[in-house]
Protein backbone atom coordinates (compact mmCIF):
# COMPACT_ATOMS: atom_id res chain seq x y z
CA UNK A 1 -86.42 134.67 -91.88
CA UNK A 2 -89.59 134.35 -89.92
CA UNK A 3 -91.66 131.76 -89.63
CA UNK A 4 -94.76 132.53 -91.60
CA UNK A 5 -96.82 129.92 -91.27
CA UNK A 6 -97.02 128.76 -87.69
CA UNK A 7 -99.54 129.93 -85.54
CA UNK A 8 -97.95 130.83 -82.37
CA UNK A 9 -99.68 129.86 -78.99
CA UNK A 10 -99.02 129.43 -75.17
CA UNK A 11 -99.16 125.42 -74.16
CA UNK A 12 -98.10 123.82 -71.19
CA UNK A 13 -96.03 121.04 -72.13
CA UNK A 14 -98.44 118.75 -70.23
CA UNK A 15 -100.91 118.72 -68.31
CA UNK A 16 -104.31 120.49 -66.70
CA UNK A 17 -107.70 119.48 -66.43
CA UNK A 18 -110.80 120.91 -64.75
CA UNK A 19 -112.82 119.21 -61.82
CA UNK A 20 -115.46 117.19 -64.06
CA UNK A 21 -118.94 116.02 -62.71
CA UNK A 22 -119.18 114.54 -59.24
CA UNK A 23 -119.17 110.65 -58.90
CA UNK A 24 -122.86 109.07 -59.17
CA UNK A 25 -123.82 106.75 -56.32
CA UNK A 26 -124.94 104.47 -58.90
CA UNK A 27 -123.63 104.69 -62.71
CA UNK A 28 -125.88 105.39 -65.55
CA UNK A 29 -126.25 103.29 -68.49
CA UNK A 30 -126.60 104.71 -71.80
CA UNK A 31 -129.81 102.50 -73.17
CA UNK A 32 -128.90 104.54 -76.66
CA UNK A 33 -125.48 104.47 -77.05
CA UNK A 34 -124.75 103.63 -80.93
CA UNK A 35 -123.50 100.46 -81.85
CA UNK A 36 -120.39 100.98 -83.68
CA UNK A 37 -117.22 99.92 -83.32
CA UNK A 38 -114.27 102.18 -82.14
CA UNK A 39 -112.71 102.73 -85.69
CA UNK A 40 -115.92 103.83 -86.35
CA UNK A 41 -115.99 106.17 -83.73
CA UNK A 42 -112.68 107.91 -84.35
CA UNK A 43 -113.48 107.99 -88.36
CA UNK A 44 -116.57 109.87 -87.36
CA UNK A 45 -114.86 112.34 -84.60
CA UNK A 46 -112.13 113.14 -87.25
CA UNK A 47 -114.75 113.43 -90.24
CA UNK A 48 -116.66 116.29 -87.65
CA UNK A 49 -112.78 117.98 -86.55
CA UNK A 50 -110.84 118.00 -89.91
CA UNK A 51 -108.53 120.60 -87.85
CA UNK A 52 -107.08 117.41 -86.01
CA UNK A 53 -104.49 116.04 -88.42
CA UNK A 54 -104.30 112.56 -86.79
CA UNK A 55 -106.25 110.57 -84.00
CA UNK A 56 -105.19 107.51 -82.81
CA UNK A 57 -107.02 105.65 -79.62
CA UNK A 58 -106.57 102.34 -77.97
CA UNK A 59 -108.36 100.53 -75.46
CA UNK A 60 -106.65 97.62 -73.54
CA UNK A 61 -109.35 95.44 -71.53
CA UNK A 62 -109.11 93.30 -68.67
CA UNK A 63 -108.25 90.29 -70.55
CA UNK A 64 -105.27 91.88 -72.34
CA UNK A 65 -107.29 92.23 -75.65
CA UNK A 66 -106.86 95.24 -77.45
CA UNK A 67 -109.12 97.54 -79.48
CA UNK A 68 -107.26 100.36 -81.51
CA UNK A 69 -108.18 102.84 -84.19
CA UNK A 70 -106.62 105.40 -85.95
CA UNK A 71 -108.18 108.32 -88.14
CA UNK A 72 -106.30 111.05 -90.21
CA UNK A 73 -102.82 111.62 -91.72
CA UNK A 74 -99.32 111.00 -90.19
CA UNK A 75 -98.24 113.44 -93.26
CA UNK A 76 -101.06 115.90 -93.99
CA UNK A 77 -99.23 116.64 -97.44
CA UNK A 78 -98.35 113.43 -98.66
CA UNK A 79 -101.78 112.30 -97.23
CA UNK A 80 -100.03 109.23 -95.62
CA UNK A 81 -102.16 107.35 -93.46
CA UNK A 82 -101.86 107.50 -89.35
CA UNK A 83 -101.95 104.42 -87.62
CA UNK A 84 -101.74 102.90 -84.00
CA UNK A 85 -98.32 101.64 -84.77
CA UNK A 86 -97.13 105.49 -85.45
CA UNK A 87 -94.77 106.61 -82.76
CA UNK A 88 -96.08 110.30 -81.27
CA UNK A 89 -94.22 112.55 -78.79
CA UNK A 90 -96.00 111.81 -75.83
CA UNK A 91 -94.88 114.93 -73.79
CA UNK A 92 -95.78 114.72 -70.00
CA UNK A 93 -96.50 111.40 -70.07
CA UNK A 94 -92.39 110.94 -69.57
CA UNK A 95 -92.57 112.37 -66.45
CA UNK A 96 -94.12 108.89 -65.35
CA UNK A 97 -91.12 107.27 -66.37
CA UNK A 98 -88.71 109.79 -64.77
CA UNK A 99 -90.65 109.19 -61.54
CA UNK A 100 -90.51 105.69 -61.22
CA UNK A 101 -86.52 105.86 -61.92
CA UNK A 102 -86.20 108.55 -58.96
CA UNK A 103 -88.03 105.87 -56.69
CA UNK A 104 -85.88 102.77 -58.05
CA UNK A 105 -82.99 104.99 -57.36
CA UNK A 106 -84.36 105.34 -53.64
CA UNK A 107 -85.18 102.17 -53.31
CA UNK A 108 -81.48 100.96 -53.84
CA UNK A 109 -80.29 103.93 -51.26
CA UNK A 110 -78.77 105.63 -53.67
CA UNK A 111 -80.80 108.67 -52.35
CA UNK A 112 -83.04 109.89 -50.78
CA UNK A 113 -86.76 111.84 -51.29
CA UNK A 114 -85.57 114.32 -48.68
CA UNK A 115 -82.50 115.03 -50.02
CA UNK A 116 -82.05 118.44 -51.15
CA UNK A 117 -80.84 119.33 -55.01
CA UNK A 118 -77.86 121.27 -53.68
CA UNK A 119 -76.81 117.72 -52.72
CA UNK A 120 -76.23 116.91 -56.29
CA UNK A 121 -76.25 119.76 -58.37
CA UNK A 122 -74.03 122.44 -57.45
CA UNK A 123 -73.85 124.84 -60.31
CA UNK A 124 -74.18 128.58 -59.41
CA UNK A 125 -78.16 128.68 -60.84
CA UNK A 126 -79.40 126.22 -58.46
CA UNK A 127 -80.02 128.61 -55.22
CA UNK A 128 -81.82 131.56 -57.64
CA UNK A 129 -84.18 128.65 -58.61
CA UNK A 130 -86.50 129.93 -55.99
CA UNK A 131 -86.72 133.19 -54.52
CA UNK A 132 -89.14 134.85 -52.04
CA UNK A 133 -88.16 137.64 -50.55
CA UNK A 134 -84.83 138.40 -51.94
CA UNK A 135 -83.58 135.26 -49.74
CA UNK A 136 -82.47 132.42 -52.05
CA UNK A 137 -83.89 129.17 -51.56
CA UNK A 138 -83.27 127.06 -54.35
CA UNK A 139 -80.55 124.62 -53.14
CA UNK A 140 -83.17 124.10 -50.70
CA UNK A 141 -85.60 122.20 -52.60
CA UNK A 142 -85.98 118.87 -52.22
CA UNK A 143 -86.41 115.70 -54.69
CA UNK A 144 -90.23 114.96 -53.24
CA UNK A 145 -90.96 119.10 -53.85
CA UNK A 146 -90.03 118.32 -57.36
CA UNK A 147 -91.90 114.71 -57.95
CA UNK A 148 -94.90 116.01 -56.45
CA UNK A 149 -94.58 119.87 -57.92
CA UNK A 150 -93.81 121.39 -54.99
CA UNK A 151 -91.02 123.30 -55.48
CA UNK A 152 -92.56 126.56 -56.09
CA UNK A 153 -89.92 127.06 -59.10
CA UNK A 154 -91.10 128.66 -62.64
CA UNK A 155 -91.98 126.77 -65.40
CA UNK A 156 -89.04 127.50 -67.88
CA UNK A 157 -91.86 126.35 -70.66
CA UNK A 158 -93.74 129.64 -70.86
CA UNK A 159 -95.75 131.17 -74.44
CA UNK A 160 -92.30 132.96 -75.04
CA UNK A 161 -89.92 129.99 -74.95
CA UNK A 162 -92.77 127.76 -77.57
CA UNK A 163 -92.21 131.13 -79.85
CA UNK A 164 -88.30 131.54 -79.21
CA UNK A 165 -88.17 127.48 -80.00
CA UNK A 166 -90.57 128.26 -83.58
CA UNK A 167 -87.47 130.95 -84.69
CA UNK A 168 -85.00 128.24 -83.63
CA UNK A 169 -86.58 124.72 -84.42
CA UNK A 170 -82.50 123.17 -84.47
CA UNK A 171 -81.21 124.94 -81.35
CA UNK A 172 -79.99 122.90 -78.75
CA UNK A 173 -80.63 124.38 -75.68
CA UNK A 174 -78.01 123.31 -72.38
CA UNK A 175 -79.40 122.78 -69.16
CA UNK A 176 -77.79 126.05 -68.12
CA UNK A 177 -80.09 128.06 -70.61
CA UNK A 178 -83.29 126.46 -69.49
CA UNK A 179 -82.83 126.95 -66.02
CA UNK A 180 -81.70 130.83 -65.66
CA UNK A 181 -84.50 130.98 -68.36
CA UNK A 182 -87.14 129.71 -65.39
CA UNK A 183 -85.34 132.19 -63.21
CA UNK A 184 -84.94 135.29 -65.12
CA UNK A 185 -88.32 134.70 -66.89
CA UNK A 186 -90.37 133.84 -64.47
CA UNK A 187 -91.48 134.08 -60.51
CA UNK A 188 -91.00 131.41 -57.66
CA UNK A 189 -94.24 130.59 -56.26
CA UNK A 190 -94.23 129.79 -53.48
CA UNK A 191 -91.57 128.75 -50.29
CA UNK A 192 -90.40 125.51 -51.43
CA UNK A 193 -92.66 122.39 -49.80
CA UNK A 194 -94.91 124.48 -48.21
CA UNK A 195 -97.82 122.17 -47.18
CA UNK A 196 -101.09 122.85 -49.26
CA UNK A 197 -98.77 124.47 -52.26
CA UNK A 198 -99.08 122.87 -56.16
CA UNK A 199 -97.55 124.44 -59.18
CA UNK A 200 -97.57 122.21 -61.84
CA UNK A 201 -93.64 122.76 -63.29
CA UNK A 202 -91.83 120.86 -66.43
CA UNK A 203 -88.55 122.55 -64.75
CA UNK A 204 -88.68 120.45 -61.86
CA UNK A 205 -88.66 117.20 -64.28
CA UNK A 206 -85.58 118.47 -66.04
CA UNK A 207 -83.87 118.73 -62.23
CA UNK A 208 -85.14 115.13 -61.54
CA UNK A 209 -83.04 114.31 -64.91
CA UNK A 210 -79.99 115.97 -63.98
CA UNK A 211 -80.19 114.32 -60.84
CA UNK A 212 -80.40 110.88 -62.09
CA UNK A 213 -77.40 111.89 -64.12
CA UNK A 214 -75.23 112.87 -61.62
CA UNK A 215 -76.18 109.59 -59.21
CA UNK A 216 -75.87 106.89 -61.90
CA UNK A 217 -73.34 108.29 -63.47
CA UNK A 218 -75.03 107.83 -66.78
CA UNK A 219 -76.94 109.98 -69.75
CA UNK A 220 -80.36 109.85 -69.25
CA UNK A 221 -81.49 107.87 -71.91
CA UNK A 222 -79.24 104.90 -70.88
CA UNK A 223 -80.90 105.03 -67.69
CA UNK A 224 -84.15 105.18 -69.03
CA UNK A 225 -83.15 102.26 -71.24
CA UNK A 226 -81.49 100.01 -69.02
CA UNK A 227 -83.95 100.50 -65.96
CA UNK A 228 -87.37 101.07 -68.04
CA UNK A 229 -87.66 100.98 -71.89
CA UNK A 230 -86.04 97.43 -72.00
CA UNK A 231 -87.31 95.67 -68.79
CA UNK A 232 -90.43 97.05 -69.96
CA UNK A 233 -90.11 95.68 -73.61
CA UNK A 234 -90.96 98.83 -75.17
CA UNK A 235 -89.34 98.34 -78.39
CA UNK A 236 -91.13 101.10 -79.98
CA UNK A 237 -90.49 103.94 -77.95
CA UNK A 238 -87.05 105.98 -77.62
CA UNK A 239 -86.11 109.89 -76.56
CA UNK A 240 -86.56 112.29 -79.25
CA UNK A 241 -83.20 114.05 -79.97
CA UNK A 242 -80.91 111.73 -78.02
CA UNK A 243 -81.71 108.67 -79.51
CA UNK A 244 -82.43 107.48 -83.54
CA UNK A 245 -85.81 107.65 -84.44
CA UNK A 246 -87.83 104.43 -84.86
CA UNK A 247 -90.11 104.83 -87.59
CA UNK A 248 -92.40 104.87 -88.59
CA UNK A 249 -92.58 108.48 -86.64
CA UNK A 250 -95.90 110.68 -87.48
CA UNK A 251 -95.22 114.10 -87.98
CA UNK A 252 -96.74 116.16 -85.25
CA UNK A 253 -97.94 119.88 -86.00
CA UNK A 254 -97.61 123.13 -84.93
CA UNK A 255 -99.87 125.36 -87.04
CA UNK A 256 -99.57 123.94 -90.28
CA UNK A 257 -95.70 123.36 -89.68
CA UNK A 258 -94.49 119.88 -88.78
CA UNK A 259 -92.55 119.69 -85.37
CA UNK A 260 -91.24 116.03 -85.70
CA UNK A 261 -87.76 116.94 -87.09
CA UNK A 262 -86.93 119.82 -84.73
CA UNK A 263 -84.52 119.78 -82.06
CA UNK A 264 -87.03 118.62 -78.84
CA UNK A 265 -83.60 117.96 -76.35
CA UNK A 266 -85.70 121.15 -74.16
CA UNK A 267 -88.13 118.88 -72.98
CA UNK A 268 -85.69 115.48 -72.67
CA UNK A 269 -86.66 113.93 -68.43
CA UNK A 270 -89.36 116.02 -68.27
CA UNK A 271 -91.37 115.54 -71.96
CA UNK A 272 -89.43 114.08 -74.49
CA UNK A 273 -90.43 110.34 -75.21
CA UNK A 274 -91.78 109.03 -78.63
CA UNK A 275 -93.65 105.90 -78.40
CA UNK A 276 -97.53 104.42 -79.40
CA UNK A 277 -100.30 103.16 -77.68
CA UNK A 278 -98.89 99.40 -76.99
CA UNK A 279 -95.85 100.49 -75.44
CA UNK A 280 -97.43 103.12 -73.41
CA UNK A 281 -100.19 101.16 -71.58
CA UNK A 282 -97.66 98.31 -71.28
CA UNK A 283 -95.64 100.76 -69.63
CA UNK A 284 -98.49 101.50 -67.05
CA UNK A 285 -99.59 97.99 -66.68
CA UNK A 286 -95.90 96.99 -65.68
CA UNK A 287 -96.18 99.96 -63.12
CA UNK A 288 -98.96 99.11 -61.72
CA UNK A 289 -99.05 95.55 -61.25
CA UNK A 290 -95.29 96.49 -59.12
CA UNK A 291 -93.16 94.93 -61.57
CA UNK A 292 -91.11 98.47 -61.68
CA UNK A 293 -90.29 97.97 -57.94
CA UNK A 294 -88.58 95.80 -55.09
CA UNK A 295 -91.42 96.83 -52.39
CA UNK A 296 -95.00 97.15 -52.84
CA UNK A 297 -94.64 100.36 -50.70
CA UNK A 298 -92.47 102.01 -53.04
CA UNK A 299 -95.60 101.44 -55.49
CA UNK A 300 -98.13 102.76 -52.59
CA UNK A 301 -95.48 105.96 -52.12
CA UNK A 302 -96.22 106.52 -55.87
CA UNK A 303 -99.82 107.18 -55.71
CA UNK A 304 -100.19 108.64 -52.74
CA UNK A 305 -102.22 111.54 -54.04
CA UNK A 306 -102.47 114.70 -53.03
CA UNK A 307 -105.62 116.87 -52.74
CA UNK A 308 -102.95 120.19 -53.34
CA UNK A 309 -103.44 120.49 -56.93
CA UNK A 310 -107.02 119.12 -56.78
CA UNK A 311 -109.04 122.62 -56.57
CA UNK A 312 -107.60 124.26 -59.07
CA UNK A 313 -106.83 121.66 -61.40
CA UNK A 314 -109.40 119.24 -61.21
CA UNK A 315 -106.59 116.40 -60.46
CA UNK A 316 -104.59 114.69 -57.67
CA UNK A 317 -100.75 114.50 -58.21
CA UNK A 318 -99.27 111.51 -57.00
CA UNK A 319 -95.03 111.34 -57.36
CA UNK A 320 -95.16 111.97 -61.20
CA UNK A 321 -98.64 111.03 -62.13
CA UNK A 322 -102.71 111.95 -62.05
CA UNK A 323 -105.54 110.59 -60.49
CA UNK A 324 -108.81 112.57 -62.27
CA UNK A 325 -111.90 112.20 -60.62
CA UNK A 326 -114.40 112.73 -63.29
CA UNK A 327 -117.53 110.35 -61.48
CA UNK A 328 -119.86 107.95 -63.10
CA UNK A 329 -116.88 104.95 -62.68
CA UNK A 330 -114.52 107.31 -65.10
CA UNK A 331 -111.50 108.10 -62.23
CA UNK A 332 -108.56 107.39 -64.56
CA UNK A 333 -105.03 106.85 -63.20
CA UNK A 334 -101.70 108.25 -65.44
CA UNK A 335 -100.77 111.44 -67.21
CA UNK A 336 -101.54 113.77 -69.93
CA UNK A 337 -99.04 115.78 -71.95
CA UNK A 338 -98.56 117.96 -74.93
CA UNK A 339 -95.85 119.28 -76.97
CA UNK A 340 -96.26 121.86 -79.66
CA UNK A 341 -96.98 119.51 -82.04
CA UNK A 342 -98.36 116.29 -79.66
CA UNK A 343 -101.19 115.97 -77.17
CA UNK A 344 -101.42 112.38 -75.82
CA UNK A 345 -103.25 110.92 -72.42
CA UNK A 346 -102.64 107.22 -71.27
CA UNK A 347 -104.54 106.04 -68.46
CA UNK A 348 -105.69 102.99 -66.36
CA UNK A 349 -109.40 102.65 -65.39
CA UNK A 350 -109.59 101.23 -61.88
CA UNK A 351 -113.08 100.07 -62.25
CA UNK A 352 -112.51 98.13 -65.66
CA UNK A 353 -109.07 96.84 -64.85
CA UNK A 354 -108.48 98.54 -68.73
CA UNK A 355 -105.92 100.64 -70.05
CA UNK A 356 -106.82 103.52 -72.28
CA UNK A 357 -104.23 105.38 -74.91
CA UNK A 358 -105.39 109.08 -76.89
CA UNK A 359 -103.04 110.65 -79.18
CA UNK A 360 -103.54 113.50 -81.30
CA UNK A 361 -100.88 114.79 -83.66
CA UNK A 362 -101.08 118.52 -83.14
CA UNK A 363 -99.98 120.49 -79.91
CA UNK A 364 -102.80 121.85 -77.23
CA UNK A 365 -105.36 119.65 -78.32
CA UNK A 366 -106.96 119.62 -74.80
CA UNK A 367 -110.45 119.82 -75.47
CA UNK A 368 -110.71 117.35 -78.00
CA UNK A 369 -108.23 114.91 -75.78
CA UNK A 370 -110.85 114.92 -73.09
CA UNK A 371 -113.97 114.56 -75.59
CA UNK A 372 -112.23 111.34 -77.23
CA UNK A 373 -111.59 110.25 -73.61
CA UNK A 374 -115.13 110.29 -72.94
CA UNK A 375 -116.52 108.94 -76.10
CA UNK A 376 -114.28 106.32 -75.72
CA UNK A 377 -115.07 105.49 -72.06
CA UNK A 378 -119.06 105.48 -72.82
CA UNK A 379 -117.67 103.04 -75.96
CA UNK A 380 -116.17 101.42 -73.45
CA UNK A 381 -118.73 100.86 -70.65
CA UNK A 382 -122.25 102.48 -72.38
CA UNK A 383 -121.69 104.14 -69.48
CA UNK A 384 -122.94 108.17 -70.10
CA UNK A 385 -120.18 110.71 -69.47
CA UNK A 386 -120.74 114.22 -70.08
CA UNK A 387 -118.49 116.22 -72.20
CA UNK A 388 -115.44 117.74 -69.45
CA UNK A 389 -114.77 121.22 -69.16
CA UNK A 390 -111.88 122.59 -71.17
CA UNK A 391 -108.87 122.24 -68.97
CA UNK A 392 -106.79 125.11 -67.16
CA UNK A 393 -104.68 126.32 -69.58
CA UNK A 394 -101.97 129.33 -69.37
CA UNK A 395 -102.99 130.71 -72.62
CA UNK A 396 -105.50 130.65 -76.11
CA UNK A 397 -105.37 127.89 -78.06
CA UNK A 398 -104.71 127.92 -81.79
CA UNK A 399 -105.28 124.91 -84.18
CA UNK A 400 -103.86 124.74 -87.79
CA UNK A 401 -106.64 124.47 -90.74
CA UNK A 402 -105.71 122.00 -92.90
């Protein structure tokens, strides 16, 4: 039977934004900035978008204390509530984590960044991966083309798969299926690690995954457990389909459909964590204060940015995550992501030594991520920052109406 209700749109499963305003040589200061406090703020954003089902926005300072707020429903129908201590898919944002267990890997010699994936994965798909000129290149492709997008291979998470996944919410799709999908469904991009080259790719996250897999010798989540999720103590976060749910779970919608029971293995290394604000920015405070790594290079490798994806994104790419450069002493480090039914950002403010969670419970919320971003920085700081431009998205965006 088909799926009446959901509205069917094209969404990247993480990521873009647009190059914002240009940094001021000396930041302005909102002299009329309201004073309310942040739950205000999101009550009053959510009262003016009742499309949004849920909002949910935390702000860690420099001193560890945190402000959080939370606006909407976790169940539009039962009218249930959201709060901070919902778990949300937080998409992209994974990739983070699937980064830093790449460069522990490294760091332990267990590989290498110039390695190439035939080294590990030897199944007859890998060398169609990319093609240019009828000459296959796949097996090719190394594991820094795929941290730092690279590769040049399709993005198996096209407007077509998001549709073919809305027919088939319980399929479970094998690795095997995802990748001749990016192959057969879409075009390489580019020779892989050709300098100056970006294209932003879930697939290449999903290789990263297998490739842990096949060098620990483990599943995925018990890497991400053991080397991560527990060192890390985030108690509240855990891989959607692999791993039990920890409630309390918010429902996250597609349409007016909720997405939080489907089958989400597709996105697994490359978008598939549920977690909430704490565990998120304690995730990227443990990152970035080292305590991920043996060597403070390793760290330094991490964020080396690159000005690649910068012109037509708006962003640098580091080795699995985003340095924005919106101006005005807003030039956020971390990731953005969104599912079909999640869009989430977390991010750590340089120039505030504060960490800074957004989650909204509906898929391809982009322009209202980066609004709540903003409001929340000028809460933040008074500090005035302009509305950003909608990011780069494949595709039209449809909301549900609730």
């Amino acid at each position: 039977m088909l799926i009446q209700t959901r509205i069917l749109f094209t969404i990247l499963l993480v990521f873009t934004g647009t190059l914002a305003c240009k940094k001021e040589s000396i930041p302005l200061i909102d002299q009329t900035a309201p004073s309310l406090t942040l739950q205000d703020l999101v009550y009053k954003y959510h009262k003016k978008h009742p499309e949004l089902p849920g909002i949910t926005v935390t702000i860690v300072t420099a001193n560890n204390i945190a402000n959080t707020a939370a606006a909407g429903y976790s169940d539009v129908q039962l009218k249930t509530p959201l709060t901070s201590f919902h778990k949300i898919g937080v998409a992209s944002n994974t990739k983070m984590l699937t980064a830093v267990i790449i460069l522990q890997l490294m760091e332990e010699g267990k590989l290498s960044l110039n390695d190439k994936i035939s080294d590990y994965l030897q199944e007859p798909w890998v060398d169609s991966l990319n093609i240019q000129n009828g000459i296959l290149l796949g097996g090719f492709v190394r594991i820094i083309d795929l941290l730092k997008h690279n590769s040049g291979i399709s993005d198996y998470v096209d407007e077509n798969f998001i549709i073919n996944t809305e027919f088939s919410p319980n399929k479970a799709y094998t690795f095997e299926q995802l990748m001749r999908y990016a192959i057969y469904n879409g075009e390489s991009h580019f020779i892989p690690g050709t300098p100056g080259k970006y294209n932003y790719s879930s697939t290449n996250y999903t290789l990263l995954g297998l490739i842990i897999e096949r060098v620990t010798g483990d599943k995925y989540e018990n890497v991400l457990r053991n080397r991560i999720l527990n060192p890390a103590n985030m108690k509240n976060s855990f891989l959607h389909s692999y791993e039990a749910v920890i409630p309390p779970l918010s429902n996250g919608y597609y349409g007016t459909n909720n997405i939080a029971d489907d089958n989400l293995s597709w996105v697994w290394a490359t978008g598939g964590l549920a977690s909430h604000s704490f565990d998120m920015t304690r995730f990227l405070s443990y990152l970035l204060e080292g305590k991920f790594f043996k060597k403070t290079s390793t760290l330094q490798l991490m964020l080396n940015f690159s000005s690649d994806s910068e012109e037509e994104y708006g962003y640098q790419y580091g080795l699995g995550i985003m340095k924005f450069n919106f101006g005005n002493g807003f030039n956020p480090i971390g990731h953005i992501g969104s599912l079909h039914g999640y869009t989430s950002a977390c991010y750590y403010l340089p120039e505030h030594h504060s960490y800074m969670f957004v989650g909204i419970t509906t898929g391809g919320a982009h322009a209202y991520l980066f609004d709540l971003l903003g409001q929340a920085y000028r809460f933040q700081t008074q500090r005035m920052f302009p509305k950003p431009p909608l990011p780069k998205l494949g595709g039209k965006i449809h909301l549900g109406h609730w």
